[in-house]
PDB file of N, CA and C in Angstrom:
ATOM      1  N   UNK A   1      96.306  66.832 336.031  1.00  0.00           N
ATOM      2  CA  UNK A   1      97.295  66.756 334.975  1.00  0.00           C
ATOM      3  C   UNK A   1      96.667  66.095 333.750  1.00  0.00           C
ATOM      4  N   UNK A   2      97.094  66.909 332.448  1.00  0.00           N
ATOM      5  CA  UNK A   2      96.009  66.121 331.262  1.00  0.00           C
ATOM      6  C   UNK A   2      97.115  64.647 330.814  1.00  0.00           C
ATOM      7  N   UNK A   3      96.172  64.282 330.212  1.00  0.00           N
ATOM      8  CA  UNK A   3      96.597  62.776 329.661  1.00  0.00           C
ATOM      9  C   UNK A   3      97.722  63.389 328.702  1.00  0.00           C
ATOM     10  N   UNK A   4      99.003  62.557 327.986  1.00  0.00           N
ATOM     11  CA  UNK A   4      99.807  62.823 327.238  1.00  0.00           C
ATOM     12  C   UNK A   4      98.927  62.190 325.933  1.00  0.00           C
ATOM     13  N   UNK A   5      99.030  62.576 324.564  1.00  0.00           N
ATOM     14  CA  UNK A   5      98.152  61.923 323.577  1.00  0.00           C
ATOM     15  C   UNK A   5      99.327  60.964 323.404  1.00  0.00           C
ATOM     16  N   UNK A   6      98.305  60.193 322.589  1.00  0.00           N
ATOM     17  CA  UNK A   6      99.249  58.806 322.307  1.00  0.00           C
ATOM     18  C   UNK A   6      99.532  59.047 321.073  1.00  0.00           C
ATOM     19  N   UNK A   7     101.019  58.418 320.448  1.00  0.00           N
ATOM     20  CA  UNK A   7     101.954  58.851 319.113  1.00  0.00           C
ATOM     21  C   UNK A   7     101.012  57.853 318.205  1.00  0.00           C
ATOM     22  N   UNK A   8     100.424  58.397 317.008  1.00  0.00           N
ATOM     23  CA  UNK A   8     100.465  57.398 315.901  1.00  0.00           C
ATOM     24  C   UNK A   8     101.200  57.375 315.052  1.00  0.00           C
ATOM     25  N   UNK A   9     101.180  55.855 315.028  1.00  0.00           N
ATOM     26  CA  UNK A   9     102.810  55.143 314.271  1.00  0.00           C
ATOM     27  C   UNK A   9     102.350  54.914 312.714  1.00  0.00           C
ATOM     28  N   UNK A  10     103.232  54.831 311.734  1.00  0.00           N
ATOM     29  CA  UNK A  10     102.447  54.008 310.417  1.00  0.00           C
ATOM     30  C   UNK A  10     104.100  53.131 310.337  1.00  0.00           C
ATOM     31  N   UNK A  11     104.447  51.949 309.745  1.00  0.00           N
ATOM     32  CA  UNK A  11     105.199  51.314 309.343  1.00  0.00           C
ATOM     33  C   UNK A  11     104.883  50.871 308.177  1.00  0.00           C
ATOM     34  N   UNK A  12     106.228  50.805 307.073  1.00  0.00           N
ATOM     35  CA  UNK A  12     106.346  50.104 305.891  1.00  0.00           C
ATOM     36  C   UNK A  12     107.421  50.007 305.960  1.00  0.00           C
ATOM     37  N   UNK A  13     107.231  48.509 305.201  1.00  0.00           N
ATOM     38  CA  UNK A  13     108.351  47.770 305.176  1.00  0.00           C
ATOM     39  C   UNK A  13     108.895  47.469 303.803  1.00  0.00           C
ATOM     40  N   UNK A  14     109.722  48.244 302.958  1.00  0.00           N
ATOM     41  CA  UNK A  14     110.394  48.262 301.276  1.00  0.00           C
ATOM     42  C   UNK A  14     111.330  46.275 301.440  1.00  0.00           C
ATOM     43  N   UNK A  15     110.435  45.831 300.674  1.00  0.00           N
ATOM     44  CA  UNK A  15     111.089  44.244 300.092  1.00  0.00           C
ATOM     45  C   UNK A  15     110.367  43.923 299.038  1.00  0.00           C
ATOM     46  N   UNK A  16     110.885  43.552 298.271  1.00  0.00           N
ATOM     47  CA  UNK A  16     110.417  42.902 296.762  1.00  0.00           C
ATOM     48  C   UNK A  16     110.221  41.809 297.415  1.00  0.00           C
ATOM     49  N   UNK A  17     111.006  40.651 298.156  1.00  0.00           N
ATOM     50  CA  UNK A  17     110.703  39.625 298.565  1.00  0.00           C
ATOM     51  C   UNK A  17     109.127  39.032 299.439  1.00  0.00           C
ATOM     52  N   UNK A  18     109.401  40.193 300.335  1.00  0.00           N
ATOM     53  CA  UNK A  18     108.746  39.950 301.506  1.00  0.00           C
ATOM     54  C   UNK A  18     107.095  40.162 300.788  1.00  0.00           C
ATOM     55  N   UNK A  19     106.820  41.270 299.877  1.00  0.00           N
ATOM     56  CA  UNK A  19     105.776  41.946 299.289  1.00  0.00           C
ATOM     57  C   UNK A  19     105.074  41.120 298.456  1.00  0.00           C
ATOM     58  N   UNK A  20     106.005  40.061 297.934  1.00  0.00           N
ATOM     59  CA  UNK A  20     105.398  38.917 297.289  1.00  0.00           C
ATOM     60  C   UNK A  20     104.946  37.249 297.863  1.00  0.00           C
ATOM     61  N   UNK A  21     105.508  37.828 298.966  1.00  0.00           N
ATOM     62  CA  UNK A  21     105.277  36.481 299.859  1.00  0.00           C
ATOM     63  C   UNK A  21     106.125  35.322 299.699  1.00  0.00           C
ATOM     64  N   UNK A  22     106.868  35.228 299.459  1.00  0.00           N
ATOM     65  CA  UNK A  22     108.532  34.603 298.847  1.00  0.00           C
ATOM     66  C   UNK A  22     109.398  34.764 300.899  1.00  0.00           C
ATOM     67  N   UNK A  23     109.527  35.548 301.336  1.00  0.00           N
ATOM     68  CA  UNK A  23     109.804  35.549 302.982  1.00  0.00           C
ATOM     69  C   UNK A  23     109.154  36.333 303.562  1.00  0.00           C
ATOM     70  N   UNK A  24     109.300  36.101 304.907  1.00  0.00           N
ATOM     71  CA  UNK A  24     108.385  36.530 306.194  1.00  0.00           C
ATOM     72  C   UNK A  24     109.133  38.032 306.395  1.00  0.00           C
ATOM     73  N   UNK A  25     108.517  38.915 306.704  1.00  0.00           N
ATOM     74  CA  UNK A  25     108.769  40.066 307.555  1.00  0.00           C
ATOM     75  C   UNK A  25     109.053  40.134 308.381  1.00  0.00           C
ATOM     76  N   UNK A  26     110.310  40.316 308.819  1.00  0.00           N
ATOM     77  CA  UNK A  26     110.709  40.573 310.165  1.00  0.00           C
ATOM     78  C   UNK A  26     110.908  42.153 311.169  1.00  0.00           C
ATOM     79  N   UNK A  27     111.588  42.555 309.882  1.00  0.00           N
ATOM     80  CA  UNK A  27     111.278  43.667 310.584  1.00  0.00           C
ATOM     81  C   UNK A  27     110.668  44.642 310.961  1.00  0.00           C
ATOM     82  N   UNK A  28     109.304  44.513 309.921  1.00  0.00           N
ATOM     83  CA  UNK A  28     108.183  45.262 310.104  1.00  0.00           C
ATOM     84  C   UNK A  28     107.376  44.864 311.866  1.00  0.00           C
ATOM     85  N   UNK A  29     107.470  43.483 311.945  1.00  0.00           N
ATOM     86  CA  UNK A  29     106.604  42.948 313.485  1.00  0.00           C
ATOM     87  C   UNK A  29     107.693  43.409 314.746  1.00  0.00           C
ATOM     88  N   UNK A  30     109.268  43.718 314.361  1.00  0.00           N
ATOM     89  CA  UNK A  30     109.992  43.914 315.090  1.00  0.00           C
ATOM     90  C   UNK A  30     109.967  45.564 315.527  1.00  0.00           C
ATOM     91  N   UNK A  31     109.406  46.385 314.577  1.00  0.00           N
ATOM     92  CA  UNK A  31     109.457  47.570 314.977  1.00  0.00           C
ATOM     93  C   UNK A  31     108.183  47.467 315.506  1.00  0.00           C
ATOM     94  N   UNK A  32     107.354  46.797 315.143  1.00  0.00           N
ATOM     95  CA  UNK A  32     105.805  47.110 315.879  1.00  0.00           C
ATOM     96  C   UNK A  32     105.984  46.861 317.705  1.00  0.00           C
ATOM     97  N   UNK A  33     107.087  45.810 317.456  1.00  0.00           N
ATOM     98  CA  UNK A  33     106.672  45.320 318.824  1.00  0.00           C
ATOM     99  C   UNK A  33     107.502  46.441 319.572  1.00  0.00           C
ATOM    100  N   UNK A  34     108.205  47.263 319.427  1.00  0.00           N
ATOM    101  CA  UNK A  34     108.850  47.960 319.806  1.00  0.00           C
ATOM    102  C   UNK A  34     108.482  49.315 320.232  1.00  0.00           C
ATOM    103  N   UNK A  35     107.207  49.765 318.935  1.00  0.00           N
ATOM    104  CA  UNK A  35     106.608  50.807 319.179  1.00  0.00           C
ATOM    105  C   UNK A  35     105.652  50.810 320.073  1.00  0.00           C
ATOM    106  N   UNK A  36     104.651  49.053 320.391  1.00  0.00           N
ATOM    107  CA  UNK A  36     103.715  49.416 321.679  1.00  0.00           C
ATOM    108  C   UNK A  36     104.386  49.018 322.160  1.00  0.00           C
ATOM    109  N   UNK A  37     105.429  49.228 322.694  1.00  0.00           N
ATOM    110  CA  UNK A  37     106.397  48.642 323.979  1.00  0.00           C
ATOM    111  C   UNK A  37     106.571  49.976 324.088  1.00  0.00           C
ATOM    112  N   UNK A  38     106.645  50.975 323.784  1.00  0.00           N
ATOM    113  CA  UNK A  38     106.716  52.443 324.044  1.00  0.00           C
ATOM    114  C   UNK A  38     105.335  52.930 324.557  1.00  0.00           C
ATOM    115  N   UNK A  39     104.367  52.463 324.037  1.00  0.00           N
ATOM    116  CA  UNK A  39     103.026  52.784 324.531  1.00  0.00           C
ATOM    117  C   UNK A  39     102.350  53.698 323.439  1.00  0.00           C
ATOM    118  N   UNK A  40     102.608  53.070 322.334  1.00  0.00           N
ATOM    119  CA  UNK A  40     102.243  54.153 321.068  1.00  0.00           C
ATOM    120  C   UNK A  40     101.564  53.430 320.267  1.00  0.00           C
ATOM    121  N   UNK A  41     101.002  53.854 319.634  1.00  0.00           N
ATOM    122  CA  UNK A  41      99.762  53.196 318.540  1.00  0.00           C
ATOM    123  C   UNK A  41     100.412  52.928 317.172  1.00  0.00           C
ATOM    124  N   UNK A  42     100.099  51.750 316.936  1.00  0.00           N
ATOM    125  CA  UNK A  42     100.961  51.372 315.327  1.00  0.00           C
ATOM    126  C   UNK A  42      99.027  51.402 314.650  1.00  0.00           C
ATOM    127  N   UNK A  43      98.860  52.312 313.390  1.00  0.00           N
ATOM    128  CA  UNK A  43      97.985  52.420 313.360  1.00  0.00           C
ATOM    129  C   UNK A  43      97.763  52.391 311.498  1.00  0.00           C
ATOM    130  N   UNK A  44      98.980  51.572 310.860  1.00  0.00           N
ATOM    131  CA  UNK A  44      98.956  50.946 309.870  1.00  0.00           C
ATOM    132  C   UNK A  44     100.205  50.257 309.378  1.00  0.00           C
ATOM    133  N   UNK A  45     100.108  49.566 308.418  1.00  0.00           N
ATOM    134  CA  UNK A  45     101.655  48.606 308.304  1.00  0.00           C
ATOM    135  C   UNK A  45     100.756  48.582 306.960  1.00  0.00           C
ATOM    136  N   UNK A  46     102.506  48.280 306.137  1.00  0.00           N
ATOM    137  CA  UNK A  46     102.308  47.646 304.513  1.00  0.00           C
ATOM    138  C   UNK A  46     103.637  46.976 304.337  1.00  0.00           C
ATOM    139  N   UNK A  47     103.398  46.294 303.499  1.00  0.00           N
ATOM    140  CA  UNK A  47     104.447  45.539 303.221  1.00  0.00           C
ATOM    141  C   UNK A  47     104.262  46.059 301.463  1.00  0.00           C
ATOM    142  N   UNK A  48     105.463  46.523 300.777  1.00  0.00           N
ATOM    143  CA  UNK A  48     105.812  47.195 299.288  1.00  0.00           C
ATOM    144  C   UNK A  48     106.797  46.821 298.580  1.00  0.00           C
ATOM    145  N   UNK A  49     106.820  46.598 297.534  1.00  0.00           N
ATOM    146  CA  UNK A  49     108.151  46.433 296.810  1.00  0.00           C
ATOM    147  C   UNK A  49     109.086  47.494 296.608  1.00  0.00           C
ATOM    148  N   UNK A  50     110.480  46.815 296.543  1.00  0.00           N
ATOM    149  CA  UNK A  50     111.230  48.339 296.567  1.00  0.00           C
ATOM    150  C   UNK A  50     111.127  48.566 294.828  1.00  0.00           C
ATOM    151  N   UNK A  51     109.953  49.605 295.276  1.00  0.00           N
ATOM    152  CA  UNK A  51     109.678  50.531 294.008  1.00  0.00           C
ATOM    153  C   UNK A  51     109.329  52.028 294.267  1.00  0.00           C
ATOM    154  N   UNK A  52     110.565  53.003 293.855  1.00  0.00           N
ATOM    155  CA  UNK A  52     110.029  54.499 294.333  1.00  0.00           C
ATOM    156  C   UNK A  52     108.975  54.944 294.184  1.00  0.00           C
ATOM    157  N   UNK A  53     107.859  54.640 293.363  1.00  0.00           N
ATOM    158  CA  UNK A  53     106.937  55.004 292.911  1.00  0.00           C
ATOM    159  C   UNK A  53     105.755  55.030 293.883  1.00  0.00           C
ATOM    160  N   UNK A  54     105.933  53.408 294.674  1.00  0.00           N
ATOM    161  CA  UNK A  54     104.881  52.838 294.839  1.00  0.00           C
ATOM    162  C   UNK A  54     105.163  53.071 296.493  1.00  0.00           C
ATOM    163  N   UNK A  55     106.491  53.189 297.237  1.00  0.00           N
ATOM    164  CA  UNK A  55     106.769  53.779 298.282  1.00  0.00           C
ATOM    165  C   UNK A  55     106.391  55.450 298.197  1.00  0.00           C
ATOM    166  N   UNK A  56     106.747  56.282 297.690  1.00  0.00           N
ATOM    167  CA  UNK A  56     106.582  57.584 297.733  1.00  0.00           C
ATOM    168  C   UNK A  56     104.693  57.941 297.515  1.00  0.00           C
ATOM    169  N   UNK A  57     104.352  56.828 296.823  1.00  0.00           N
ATOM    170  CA  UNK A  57     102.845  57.200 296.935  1.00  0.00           C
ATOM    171  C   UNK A  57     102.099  57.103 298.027  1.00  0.00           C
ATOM    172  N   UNK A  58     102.100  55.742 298.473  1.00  0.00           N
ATOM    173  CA  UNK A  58     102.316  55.318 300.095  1.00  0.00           C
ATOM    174  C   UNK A  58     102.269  56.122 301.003  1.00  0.00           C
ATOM    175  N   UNK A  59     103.902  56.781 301.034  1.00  0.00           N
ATOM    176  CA  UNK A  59     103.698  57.783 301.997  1.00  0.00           C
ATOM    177  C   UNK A  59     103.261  58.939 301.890  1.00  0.00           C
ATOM    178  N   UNK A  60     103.084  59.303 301.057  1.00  0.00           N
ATOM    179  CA  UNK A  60     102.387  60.720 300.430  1.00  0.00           C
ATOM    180  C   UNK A  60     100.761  60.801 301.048  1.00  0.00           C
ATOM    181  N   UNK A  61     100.525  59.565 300.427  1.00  0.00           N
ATOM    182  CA  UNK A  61      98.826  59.372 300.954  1.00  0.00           C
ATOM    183  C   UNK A  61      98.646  59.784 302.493  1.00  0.00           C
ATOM    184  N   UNK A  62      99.244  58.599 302.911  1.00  0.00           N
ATOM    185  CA  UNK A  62      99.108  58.450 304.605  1.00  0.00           C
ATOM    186  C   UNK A  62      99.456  59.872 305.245  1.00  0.00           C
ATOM    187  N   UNK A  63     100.122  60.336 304.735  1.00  0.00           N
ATOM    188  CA  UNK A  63     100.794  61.925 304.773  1.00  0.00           C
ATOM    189  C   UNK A  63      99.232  62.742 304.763  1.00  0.00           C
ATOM    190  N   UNK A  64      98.826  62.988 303.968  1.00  0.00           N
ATOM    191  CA  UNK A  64      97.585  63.628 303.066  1.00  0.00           C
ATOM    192  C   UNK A  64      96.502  63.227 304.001  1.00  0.00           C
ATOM    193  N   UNK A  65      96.438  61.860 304.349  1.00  0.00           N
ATOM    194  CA  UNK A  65      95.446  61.530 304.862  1.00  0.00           C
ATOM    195  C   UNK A  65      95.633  62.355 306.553  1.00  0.00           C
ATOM    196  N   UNK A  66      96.981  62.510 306.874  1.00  0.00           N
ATOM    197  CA  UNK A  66      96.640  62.288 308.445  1.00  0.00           C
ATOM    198  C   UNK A  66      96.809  61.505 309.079  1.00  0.00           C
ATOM    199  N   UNK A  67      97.135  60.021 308.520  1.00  0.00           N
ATOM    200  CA  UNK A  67      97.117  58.806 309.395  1.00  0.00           C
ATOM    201  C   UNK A  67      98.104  58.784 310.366  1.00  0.00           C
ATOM    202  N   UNK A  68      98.803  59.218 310.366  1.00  0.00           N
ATOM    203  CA  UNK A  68     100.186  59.190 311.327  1.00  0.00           C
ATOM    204  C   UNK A  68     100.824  60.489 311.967  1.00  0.00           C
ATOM    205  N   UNK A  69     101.312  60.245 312.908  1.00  0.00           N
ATOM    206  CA  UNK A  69     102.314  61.050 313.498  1.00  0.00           C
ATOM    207  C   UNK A  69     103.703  60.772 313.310  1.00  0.00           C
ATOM    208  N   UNK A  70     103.826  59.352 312.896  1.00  0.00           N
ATOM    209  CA  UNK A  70     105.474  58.975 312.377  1.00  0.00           C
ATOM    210  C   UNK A  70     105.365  58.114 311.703  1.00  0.00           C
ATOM    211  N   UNK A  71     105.840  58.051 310.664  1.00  0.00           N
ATOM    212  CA  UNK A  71     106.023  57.077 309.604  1.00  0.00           C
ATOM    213  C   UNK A  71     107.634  56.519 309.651  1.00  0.00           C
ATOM    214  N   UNK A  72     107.280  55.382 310.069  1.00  0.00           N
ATOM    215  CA  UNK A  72     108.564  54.838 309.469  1.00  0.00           C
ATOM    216  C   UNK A  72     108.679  54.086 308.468  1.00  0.00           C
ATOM    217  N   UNK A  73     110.016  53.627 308.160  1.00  0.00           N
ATOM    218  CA  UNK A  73     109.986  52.921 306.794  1.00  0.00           C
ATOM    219  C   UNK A  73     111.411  52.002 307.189  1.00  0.00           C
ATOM    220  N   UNK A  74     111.424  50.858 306.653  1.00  0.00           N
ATOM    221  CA  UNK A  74     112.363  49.486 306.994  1.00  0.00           C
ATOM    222  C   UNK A  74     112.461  48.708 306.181  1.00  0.00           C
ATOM    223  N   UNK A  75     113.878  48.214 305.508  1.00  0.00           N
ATOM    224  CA  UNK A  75     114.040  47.789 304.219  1.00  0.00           C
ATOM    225  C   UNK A  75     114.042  49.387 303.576  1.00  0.00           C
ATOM    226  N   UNK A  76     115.220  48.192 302.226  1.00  0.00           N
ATOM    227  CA  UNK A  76     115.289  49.027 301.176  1.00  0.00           C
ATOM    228  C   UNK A  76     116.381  50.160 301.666  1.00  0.00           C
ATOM    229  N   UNK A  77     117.078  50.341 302.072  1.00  0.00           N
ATOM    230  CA  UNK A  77     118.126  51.246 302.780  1.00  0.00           C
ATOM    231  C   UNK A  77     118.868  50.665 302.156  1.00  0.00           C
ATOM    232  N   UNK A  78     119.652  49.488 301.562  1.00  0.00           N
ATOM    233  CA  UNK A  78     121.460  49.492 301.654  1.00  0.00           C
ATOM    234  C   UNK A  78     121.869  49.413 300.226  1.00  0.00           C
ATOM    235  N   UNK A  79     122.894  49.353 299.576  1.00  0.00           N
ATOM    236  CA  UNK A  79     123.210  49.863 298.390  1.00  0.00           C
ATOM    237  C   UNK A  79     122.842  48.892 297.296  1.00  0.00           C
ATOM    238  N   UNK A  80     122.163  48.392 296.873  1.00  0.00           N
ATOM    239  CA  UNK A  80     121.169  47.576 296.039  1.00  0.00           C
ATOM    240  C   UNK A  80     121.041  48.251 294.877  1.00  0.00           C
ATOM    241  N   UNK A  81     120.775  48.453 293.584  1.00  0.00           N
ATOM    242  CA  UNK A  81     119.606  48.952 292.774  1.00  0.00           C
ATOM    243  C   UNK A  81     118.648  48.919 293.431  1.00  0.00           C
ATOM    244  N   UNK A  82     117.957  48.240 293.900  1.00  0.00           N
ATOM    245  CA  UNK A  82     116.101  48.429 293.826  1.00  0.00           C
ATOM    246  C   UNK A  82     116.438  49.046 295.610  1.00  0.00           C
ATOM    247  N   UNK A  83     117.132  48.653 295.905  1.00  0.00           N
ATOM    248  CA  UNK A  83     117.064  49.673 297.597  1.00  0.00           C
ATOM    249  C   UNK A  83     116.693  51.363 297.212  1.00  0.00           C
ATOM    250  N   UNK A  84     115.270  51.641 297.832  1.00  0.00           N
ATOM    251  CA  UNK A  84     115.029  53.005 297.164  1.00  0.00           C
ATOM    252  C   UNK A  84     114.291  54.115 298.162  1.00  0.00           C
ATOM    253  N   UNK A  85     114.103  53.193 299.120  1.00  0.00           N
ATOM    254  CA  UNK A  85     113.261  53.633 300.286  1.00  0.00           C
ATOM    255  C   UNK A  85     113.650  55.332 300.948  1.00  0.00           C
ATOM    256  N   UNK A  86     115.131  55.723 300.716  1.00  0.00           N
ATOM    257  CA  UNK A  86     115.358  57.150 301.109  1.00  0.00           C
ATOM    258  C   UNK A  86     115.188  57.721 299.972  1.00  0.00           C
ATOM    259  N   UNK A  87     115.183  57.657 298.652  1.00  0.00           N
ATOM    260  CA  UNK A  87     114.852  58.269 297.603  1.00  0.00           C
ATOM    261  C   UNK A  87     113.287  58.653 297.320  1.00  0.00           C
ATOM    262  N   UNK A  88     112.676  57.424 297.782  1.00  0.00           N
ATOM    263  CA  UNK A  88     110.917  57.467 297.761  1.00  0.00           C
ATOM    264  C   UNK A  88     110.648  58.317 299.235  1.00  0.00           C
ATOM    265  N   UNK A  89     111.631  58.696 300.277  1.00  0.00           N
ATOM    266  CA  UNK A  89     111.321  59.572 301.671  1.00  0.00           C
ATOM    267  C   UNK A  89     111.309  60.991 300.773  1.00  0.00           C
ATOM    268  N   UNK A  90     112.643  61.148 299.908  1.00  0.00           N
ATOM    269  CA  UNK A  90     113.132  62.483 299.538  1.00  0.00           C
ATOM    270  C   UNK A  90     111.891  62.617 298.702  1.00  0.00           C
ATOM    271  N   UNK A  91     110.969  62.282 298.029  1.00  0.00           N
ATOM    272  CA  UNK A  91     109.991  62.831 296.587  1.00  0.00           C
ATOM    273  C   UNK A  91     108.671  63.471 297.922  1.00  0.00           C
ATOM    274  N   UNK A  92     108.868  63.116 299.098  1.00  0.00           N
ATOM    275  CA  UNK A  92     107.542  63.271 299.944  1.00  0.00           C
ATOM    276  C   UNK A  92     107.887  64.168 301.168  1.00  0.00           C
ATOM    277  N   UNK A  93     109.186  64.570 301.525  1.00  0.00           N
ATOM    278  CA  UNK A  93     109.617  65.275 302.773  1.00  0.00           C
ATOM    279  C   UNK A  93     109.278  66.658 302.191  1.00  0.00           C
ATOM    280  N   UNK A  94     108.776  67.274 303.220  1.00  0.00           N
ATOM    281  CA  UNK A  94     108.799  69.086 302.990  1.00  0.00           C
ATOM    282  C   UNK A  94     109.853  69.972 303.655  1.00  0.00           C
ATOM    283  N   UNK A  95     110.756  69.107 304.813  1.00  0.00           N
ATOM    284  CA  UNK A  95     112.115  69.866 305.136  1.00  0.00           C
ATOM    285  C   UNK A  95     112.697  68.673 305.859  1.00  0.00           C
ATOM    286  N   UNK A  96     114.269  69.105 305.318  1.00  0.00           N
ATOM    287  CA  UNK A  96     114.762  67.985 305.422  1.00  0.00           C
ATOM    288  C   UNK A  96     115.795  68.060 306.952  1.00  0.00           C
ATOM    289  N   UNK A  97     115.909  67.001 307.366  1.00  0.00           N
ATOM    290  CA  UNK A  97     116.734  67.512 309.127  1.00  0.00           C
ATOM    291  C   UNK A  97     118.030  67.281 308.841  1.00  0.00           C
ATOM    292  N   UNK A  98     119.221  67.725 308.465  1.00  0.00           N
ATOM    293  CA  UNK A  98     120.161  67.593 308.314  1.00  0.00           C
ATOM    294  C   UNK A  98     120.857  67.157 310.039  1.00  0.00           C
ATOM    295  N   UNK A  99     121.690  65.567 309.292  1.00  0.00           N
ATOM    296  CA  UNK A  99     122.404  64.901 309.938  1.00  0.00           C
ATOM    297  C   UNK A  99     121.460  63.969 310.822  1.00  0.00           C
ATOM    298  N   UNK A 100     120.351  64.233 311.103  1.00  0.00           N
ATOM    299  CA  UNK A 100     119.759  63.262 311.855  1.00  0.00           C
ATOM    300  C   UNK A 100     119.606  61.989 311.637  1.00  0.00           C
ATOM    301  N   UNK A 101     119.802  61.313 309.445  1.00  0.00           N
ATOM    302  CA  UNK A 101     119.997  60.101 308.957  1.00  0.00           C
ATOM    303  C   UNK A 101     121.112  59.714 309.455  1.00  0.00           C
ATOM    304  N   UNK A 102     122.159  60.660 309.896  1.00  0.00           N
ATOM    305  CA  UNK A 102     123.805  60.300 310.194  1.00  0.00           C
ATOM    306  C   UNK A 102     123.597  59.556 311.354  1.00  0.00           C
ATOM    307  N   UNK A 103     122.777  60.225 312.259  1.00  0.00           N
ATOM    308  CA  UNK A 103     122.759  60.250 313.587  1.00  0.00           C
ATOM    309  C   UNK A 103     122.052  58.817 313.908  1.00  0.00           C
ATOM    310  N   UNK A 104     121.048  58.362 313.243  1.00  0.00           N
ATOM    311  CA  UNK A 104     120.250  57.191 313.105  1.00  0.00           C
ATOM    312  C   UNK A 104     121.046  56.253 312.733  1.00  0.00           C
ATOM    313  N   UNK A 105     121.462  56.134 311.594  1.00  0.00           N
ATOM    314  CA  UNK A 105     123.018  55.205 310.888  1.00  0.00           C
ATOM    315  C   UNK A 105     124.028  55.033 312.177  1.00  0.00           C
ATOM    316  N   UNK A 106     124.496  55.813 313.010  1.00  0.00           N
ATOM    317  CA  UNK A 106     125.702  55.720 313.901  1.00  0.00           C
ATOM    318  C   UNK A 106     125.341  55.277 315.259  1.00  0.00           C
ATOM    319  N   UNK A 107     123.906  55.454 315.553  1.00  0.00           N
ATOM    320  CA  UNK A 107     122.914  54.452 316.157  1.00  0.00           C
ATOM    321  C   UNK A 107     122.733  52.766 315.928  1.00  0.00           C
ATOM    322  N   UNK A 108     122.455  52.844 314.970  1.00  0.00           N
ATOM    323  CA  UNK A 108     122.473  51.144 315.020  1.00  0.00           C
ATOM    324  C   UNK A 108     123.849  50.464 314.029  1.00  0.00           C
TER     325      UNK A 108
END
């Protein structure tokens, strides 16, 4: 039986705060610990300000590059001005999964 490949993970974490070193990250180490608790490779992390620009480039790259098999992203979701993190997903997605954000939202 062949080996299953192992998932590579990328995490970023959208905080103006956290990006400047002003508070600690929590939830970036909280999804990590979560993802090798699955048995999956976290195989980059950033910490960004919530700035669309500078998120959508981010993921674009890592995209481009290959680095990942899943990108997630944490922070920057709730109704803020500078919360921008699904707006900086939308400038970089090539098809979009309808309802599955619903489905994630009604999840936690």
């Amino acid at each position: 039986m062949s080996e299953k490949p192992m998932l590579r993970v990328a995490i970023i974490t959208a905080s103006d705060r956290s990006s400047r070193g002003e508070r600690p990250d929590l939830s970036g180490p909280a999804l990590q610990k979560t993802i090798t608790g699955l048995g999956w490779q976290v195989v980059q992390t950033a910490i960004l300000p919530d700035d669309v620009n500078s998120l959508s480039a981010a993921m674009r790259q890592w995209a481009e590059e290959d680095l990942c098999d899943l990108l997630l992203c944490t922070g920057g979701t709730g109704f803020a001005p500078r919360d921008v993190s699904p707006e900086a997903a939308r400038m970089v997605i090539e098809r979009l999964t309808p309802g599955l954000d619903e489905a994630m939202r009604a999840a936690s």
